[in-house]
Protein backbone atom coordinates (compact mmCIF):
# COMPACT_ATOMS: atom_id res chain seq x y z
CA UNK A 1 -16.72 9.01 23.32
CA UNK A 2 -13.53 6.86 22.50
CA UNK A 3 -10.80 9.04 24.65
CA UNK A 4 -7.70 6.62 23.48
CA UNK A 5 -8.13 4.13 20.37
CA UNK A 6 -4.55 2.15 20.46
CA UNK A 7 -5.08 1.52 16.45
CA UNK A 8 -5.99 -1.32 14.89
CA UNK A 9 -5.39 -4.98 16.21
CA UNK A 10 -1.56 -6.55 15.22
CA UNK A 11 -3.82 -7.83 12.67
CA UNK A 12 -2.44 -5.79 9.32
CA UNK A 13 -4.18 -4.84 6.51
CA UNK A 14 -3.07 -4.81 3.11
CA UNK A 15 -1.84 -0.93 2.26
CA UNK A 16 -2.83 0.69 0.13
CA UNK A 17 -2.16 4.92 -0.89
CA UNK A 18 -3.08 8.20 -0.76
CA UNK A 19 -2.03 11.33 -1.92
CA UNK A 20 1.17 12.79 -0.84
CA UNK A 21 1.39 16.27 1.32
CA UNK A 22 3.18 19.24 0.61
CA UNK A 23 1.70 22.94 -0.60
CA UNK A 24 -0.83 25.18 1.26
CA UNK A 25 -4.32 23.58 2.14
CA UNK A 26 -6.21 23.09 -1.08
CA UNK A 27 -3.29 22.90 -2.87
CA UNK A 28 -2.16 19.49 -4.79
CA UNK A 29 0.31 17.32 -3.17
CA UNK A 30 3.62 16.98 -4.64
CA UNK A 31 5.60 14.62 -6.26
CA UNK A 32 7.61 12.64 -4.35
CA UNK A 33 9.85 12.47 -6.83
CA UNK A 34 10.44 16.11 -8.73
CA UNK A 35 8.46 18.27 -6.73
CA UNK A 36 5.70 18.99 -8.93
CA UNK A 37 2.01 18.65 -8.36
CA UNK A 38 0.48 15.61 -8.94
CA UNK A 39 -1.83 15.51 -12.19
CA UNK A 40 -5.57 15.88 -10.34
CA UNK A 41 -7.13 14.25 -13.11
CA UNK A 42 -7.73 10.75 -11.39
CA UNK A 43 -9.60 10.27 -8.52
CA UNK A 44 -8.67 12.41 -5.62
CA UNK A 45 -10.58 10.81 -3.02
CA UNK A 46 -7.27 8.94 -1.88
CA UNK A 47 -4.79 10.49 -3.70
CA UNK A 48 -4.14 9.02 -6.53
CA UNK A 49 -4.50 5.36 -6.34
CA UNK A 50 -4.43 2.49 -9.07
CA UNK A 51 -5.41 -1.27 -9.14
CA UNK A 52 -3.34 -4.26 -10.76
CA UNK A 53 -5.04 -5.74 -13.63
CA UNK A 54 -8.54 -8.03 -14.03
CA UNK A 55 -7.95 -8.18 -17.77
CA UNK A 56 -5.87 -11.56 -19.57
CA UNK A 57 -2.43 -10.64 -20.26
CA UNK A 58 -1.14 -11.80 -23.50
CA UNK A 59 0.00 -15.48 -23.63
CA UNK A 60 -2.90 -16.24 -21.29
CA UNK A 61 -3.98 -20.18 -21.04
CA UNK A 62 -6.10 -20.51 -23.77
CA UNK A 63 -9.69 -20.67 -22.68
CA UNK A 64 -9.08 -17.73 -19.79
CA UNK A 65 -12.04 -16.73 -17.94
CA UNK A 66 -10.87 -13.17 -17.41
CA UNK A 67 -11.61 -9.92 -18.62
CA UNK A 68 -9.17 -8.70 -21.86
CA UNK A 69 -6.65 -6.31 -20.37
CA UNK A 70 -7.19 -4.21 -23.86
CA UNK A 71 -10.23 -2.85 -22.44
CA UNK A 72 -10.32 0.87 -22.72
CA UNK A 73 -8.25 2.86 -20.47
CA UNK A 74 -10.14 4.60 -17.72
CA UNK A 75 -13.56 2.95 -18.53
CA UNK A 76 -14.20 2.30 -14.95
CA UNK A 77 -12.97 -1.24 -14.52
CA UNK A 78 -9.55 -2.17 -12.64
CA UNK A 79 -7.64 -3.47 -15.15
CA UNK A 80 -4.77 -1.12 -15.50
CA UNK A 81 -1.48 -2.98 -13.28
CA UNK A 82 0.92 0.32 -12.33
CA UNK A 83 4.35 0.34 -13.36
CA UNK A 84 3.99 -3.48 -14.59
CA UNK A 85 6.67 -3.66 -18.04
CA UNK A 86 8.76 -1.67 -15.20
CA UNK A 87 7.99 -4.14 -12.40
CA UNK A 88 8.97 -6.89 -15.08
CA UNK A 89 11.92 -5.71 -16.68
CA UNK A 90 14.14 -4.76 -13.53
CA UNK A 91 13.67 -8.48 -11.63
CA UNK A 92 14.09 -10.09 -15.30
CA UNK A 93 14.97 -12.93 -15.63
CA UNK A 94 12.00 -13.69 -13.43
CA UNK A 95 12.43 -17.75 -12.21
CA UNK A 96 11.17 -19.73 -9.18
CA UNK A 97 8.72 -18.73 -6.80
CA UNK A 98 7.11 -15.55 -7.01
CA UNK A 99 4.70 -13.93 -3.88
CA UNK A 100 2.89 -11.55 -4.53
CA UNK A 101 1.69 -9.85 -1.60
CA UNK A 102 -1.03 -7.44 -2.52
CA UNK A 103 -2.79 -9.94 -5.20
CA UNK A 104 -5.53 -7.60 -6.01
CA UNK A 105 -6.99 -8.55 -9.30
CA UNK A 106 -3.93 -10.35 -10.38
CA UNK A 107 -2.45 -8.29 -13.09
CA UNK A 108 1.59 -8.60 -11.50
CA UNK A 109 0.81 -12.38 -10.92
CA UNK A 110 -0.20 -13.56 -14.21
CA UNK A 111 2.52 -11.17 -15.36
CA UNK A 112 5.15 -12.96 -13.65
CA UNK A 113 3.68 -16.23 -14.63
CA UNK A 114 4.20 -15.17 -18.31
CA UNK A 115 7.79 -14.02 -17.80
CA UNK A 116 8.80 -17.62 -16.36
CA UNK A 117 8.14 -17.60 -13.09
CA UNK A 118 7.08 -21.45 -11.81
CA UNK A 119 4.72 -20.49 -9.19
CA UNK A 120 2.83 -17.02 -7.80
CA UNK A 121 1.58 -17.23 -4.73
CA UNK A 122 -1.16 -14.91 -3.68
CA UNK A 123 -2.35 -13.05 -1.08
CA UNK A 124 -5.12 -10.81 -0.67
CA UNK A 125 -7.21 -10.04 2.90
CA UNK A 126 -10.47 -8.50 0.68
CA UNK A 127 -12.96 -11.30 0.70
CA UNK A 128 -14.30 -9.30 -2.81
CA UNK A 129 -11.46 -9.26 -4.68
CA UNK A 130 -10.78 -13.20 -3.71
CA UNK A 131 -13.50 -13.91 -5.23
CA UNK A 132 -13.66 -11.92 -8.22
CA UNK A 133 -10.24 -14.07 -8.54
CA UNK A 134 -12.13 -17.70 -8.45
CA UNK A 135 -13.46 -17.35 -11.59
CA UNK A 136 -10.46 -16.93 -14.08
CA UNK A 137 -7.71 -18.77 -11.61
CA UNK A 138 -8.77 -22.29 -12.45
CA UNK A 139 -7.23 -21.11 -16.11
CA UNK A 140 -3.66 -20.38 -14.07
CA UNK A 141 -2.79 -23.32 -12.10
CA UNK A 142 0.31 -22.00 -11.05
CA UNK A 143 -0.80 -19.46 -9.01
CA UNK A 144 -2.47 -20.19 -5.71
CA UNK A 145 -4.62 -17.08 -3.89
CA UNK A 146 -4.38 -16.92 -0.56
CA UNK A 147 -6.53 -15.12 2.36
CA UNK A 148 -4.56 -12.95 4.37
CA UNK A 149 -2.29 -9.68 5.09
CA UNK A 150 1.09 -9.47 3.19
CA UNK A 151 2.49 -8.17 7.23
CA UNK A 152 2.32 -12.21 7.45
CA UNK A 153 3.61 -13.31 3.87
CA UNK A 154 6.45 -15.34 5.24
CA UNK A 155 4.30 -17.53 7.18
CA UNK A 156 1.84 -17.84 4.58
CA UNK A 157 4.51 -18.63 1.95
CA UNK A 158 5.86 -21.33 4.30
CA UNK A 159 2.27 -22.85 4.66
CA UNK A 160 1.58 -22.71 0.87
CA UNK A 161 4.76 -24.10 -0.20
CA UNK A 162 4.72 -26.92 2.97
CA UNK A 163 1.60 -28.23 1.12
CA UNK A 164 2.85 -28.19 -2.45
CA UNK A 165 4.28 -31.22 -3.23
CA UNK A 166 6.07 -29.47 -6.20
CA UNK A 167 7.76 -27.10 -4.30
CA UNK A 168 9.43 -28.85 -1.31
CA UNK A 169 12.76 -28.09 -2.62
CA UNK A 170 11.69 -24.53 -2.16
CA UNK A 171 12.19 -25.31 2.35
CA UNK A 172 15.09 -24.06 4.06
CA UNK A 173 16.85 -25.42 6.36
CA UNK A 174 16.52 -23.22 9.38
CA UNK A 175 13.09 -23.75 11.11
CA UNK A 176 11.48 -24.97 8.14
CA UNK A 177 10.90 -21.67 6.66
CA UNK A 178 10.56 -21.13 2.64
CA UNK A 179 13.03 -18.91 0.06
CA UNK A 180 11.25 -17.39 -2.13
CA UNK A 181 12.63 -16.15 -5.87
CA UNK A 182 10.82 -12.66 -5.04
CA UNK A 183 8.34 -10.37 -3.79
CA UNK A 184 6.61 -7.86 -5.17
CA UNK A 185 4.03 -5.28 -3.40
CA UNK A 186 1.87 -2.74 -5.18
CA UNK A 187 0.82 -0.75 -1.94
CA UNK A 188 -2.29 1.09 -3.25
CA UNK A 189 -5.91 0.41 -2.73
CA UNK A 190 -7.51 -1.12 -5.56
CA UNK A 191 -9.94 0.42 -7.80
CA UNK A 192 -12.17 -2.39 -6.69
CA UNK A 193 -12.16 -0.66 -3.53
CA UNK A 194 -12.15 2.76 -4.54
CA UNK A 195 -14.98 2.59 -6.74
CA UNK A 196 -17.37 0.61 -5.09
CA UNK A 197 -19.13 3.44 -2.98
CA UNK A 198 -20.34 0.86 -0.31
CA UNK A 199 -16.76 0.11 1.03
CA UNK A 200 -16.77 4.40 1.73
CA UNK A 201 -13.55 4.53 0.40
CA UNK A 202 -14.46 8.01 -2.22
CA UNK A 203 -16.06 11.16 -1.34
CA UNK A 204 -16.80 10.75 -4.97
CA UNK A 205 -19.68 8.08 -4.26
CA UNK A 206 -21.61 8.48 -1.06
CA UNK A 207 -21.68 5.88 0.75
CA UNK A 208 -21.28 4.60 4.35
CA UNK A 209 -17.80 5.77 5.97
CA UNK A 210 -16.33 2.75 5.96
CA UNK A 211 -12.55 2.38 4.59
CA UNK A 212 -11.74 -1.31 5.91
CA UNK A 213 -9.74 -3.00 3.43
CA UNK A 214 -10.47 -6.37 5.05
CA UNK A 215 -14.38 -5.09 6.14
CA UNK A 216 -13.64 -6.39 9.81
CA UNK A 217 -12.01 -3.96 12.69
CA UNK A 218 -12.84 -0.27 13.78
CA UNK A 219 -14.19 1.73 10.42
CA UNK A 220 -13.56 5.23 9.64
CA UNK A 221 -16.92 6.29 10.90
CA UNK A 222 -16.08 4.60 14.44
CA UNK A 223 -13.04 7.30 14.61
CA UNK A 224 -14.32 10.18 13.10
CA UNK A 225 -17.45 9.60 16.03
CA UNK A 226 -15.77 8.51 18.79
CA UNK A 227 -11.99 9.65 18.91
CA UNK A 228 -11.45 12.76 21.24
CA UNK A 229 -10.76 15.97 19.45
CA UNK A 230 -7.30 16.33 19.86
CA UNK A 231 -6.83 12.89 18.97
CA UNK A 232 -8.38 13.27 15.28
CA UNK A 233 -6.65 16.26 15.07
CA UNK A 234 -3.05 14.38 15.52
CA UNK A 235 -4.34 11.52 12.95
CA UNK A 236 -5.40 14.04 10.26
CA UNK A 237 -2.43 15.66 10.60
CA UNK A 238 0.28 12.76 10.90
CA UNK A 239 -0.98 10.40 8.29
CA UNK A 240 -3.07 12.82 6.08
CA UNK A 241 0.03 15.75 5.99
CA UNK A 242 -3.48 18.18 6.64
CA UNK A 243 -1.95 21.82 7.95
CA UNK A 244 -5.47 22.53 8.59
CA UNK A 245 -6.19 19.91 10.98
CA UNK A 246 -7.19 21.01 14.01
CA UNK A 247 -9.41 23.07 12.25
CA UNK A 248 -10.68 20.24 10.47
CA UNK A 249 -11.39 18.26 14.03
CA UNK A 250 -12.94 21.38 15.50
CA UNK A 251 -15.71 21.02 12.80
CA UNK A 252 -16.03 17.72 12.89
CA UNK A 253 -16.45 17.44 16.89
CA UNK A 254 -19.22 20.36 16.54
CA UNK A 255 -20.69 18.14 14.26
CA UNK A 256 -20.78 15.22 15.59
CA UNK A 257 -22.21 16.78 18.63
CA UNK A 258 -25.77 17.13 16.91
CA UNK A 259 -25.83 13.84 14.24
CA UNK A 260 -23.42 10.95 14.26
CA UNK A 261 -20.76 11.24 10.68
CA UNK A 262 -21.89 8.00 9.05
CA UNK A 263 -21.89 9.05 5.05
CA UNK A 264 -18.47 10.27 2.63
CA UNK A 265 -20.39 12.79 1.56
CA UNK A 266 -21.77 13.98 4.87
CA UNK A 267 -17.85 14.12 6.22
CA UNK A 268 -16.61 15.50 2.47
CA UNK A 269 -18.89 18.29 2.70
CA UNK A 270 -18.10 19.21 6.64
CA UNK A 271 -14.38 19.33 5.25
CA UNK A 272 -15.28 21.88 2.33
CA UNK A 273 -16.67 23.98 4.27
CA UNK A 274 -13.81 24.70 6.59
CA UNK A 275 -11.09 24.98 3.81
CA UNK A 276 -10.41 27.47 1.17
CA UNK A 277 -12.62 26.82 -1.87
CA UNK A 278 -11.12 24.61 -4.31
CA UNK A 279 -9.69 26.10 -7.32
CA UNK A 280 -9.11 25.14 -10.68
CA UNK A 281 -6.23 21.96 -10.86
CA UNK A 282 -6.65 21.53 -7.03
CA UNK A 283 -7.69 17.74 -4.98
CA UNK A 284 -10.41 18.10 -3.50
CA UNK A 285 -10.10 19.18 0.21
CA UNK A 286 -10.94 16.43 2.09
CA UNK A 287 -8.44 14.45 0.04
CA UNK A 288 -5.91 14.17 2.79
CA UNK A 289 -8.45 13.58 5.49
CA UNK A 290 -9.94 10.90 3.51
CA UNK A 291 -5.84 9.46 3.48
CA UNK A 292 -5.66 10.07 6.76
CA UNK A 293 -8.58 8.06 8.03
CA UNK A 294 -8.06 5.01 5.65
CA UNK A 295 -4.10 4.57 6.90
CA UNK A 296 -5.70 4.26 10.66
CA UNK A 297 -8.33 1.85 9.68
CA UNK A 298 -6.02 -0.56 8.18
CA UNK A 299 -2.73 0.49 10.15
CA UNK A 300 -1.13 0.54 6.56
CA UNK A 301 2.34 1.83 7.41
CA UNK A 302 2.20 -0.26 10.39
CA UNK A 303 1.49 -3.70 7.76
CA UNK A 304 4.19 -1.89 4.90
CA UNK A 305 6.79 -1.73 7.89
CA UNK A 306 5.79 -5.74 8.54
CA UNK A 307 5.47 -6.55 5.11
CA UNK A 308 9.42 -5.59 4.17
CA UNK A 309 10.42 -7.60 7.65
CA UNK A 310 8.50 -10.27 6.23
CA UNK A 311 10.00 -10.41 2.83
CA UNK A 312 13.36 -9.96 4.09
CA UNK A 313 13.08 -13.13 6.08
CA UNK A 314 11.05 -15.25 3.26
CA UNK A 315 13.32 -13.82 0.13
CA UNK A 316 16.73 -16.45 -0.72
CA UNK A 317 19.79 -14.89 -1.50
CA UNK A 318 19.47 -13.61 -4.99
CA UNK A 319 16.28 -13.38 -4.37
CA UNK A 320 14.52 -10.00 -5.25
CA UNK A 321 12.09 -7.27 -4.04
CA UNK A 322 9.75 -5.18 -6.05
CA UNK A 323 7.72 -2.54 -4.11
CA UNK A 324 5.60 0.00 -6.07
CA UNK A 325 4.14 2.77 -3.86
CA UNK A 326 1.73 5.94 -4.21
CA UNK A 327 2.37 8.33 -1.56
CA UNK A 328 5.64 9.87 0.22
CA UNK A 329 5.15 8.61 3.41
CA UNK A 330 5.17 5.07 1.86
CA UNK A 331 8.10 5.33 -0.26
CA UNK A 332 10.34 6.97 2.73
CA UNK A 333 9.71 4.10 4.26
CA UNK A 334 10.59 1.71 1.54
CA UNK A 335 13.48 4.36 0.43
CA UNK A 336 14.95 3.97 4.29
CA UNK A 337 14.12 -0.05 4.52
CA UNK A 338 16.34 -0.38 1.03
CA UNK A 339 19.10 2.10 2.42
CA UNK A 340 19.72 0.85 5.52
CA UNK A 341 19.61 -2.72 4.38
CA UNK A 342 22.24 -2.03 2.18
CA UNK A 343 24.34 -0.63 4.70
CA UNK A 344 23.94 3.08 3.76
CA UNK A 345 24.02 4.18 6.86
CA UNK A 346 24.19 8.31 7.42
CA UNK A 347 27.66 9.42 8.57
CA UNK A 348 26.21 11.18 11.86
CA UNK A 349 27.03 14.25 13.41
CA UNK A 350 27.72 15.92 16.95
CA UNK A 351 23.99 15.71 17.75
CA UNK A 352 23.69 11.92 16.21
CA UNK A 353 26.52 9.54 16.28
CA UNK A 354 26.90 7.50 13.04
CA UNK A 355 25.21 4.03 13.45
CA UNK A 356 27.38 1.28 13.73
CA UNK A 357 28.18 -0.37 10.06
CA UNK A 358 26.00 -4.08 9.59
CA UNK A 359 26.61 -6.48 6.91
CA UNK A 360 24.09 -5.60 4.27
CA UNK A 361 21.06 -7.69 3.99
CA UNK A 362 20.49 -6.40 0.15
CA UNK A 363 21.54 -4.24 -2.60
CA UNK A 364 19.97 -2.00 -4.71
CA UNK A 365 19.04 -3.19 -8.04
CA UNK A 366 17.33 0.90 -8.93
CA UNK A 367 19.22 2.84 -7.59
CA UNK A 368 16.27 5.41 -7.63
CA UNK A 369 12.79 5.28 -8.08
CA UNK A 370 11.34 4.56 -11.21
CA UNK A 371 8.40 6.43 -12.24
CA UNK A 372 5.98 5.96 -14.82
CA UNK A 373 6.27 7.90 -18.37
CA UNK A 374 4.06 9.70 -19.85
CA UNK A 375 2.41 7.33 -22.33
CA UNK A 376 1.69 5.06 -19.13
CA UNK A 377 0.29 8.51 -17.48
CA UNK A 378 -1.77 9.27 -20.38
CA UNK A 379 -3.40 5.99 -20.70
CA UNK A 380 -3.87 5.63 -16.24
CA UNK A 381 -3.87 8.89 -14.63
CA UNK A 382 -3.91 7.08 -11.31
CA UNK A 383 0.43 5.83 -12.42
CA UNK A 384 1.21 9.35 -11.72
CA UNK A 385 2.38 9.56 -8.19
CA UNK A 386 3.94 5.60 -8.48
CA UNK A 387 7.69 4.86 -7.76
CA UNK A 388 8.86 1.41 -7.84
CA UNK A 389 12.24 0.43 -5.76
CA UNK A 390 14.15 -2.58 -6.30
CA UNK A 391 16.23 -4.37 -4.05
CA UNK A 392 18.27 -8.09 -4.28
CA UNK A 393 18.58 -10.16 -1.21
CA UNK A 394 22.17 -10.38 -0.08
CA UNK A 395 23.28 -13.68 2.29
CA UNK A 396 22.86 -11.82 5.61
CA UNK A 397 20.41 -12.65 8.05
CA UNK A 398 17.77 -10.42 8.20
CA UNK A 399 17.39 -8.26 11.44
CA UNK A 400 14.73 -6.65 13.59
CA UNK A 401 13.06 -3.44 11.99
CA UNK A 402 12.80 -0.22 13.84
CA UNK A 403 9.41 1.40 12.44
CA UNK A 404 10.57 4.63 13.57
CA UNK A 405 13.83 4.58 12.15
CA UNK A 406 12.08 3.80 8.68
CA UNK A 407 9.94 7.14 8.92
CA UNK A 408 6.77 5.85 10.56
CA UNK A 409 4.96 8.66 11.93
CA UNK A 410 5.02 8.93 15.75
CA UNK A 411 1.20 10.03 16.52
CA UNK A 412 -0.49 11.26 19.82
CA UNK A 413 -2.08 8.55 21.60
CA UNK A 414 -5.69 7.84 20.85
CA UNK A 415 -4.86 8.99 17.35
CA UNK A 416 -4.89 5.65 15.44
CA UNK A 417 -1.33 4.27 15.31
CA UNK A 418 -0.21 5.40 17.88
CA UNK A 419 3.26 5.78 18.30
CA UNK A 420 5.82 3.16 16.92
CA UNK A 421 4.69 -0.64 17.74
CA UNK A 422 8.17 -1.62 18.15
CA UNK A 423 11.10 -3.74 16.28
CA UNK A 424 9.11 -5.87 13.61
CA UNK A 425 10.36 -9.15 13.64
């Protein structure tokens, strides 16, 4: 028995989403927008996720390897990009160099490409979905895919554009590091992911309970088995918003007891059985332990949280940030990053003194979340809970991050991420 897991390695994962909390168990989560419950119609298993696109986008290269992005909505194959004419039209006019963190299938890369960008560079830590990329990128040349966590995209930036002989104009002065045109993140797990049942990421599928977005590190059956009671409890609760958790933990630990939890289904059913039955327009109940488990496998608030430190120091002034999230505990902490950046800093009271002003590091381009309408909704289901923020890098240095101050949940030990890892610098 594990009696304190400290989380996953510094090594990040790419984040991706789950569905938002809010309601009475059973119920589904709300909007983080408008309050009002999130359409259950796509898959619940992790609240509402969506993919960027495998399918051409018009103006391809001629002779483009990849699959036609007119494919049928909802047909089972990750082709739909969230929010993308959105993601476009508020960093328009797109120029320069482009990274785009969470590469995915693509869809936001070859979109910038078509809307003048000069380079994309990649970066994806899934070993599948690289590869599902080598066989339509030799038809882009002017975007590079590259293995890693988008915690680490200014370093991987610098080494991509070191090595590109087209591109040297692209290095700052200051310690060799690059300035990038933009960044753009689409923090949800792709359906890739979600719909292969192998990776255990769907109680939809059974399959082993997995939920490692780069398949190395602790999985999710390693802390449903061996974290103490009380310390599943406190990750259930913190990252999956679960009122029922220590319920949830009870059963699991009594469970566990006789048979080790290795199968979705196996831990989907032990979760039914403790909750209310689920009625008619309702997730499933095991949606938010499902969330829960996959943000502690791949530390995903922990990598968003290094992933906006990251871009601020990589982005050039003028330079612009596109974020698209899924859930509310992601976009609090992009909504706080973008606030406090910009110098919006609360006025304080007797109990908290006002922080001291800083010169702002950026300025809001959207000055609130956009969400997607409802033809977008109709055609992908999964767009429903997105909100994209936009922000424009000012000429400021950038500054340490204080997780905590950004909303990242302060868990028990032994309970995954525990407690805040610190200033990201």
């Amino acid at each position: 028995m594990i009696a304190a897991w400290a989380g996953p390695s510094e090594d990040p994962a790419r984040g991706p989403n789950g569905g938002p909390g809010g309601g009475r168990n059973g119920d589904a989560p709300r909007d983080i927008k408008d309050g009002t419950q999130i359409d259950p119609s796509s898959d619940p298993s992790t609240g509402l996720s969506t993919d960027v696109s495998t399918g051409a986008l018009a103006g391809a290269p001629t002779g483009t390897s990849a699959p036609d992005a007119s494919a049928t909505p909802n047909a089972g194959m990750p082709h739909l990009p969230v929010l993308l004419d959105a993601v476009i039209g508020a960093v328009s006019p797109v120029r320069g160099i482009w990274v785009d963190g969470t590469f995915g299938a693509g869809g936001y890369a070859r979109a910038l490409i078509r809307a003048g960008a000069t380079r994309v560079i990649g970066i994806d830590r899934d070993a599948t979905a690289r590869d599902l990329a080598a066989s339509w990128l030799p038809d882009w040349p002017d975007i590079a895919l590259h293995p890693g966590q988008f915690g680490m995209l200014d370093a991987i930036a610098s080494d991509a554009i070191a090595s590109d002989a087209i591109a040297t104009d692209a290095l700052a002065a200051d310690a060799g590091q690059p300035q990038v045109d933009g960044v753009v993140l689409d923090i949800g797990v792709s359906s890739m992911q979600l719909d292969t049942a192998e990776r255990g990421f769907s109680f939809l599928r059974d399959g082993p309970l997995d939920m490692r977005m780069g398949q190395d590190g602790p999985s999710a059956a390693d802390l449903v088995n061996g974290l103490e009671e009380a310390a599943l409890a406190g990750l259930i609760r913190g990252l999956g918003e679960e009122r029922a958790a220590r319920r949830i933990a009870r059963t699991l630990a009594v469970a566990r007891a006789s048979s080790p939890i290795l199968r979705t289904r196996v831990l989907a059913e032990l979760v039914e059985r403790c909750l209310p039955p689920q009625r008619p327009g309702q997730l499933h109940p095991a949606t938010r332990t499902f969330q829960a488990l996959r943000i502690a496998v791949n530390d995903e608030l922990g990598e968003l949280v290094r992933g906006l430190a990251a871009a601020e120091r990589v982005l050039k002034p003028g330079g612009l940030l596109a974020v698209v999230t899924f859930h509310s505990l992601e976009d609090r902490i992009v909504k706080r990053f973008i606030a406090m950046a910009a110098g919006e800093a609360g006025a304080g009271s007797r109990h908290a003194p006002a922080a001291r002003p800083v010169q702002p590091r950026f300025a809001k381009v959207t000055r609130k979340a956009i969400a997607a309408d409802d033809a977008e909704v109709a055609a992908n289901p999964r767009a429903r809970s997105a909100r994209l923020r936009v922000a424009r890098r000012l000429d400021a240095p950038p500054l340490p991050l204080d997780p905590a101050a950004l909303g990242l949940p302060q868990l028990p030990d032994g309970s995954g991420q525990a407690k805040s890892r610190g200033r990201q610098r």
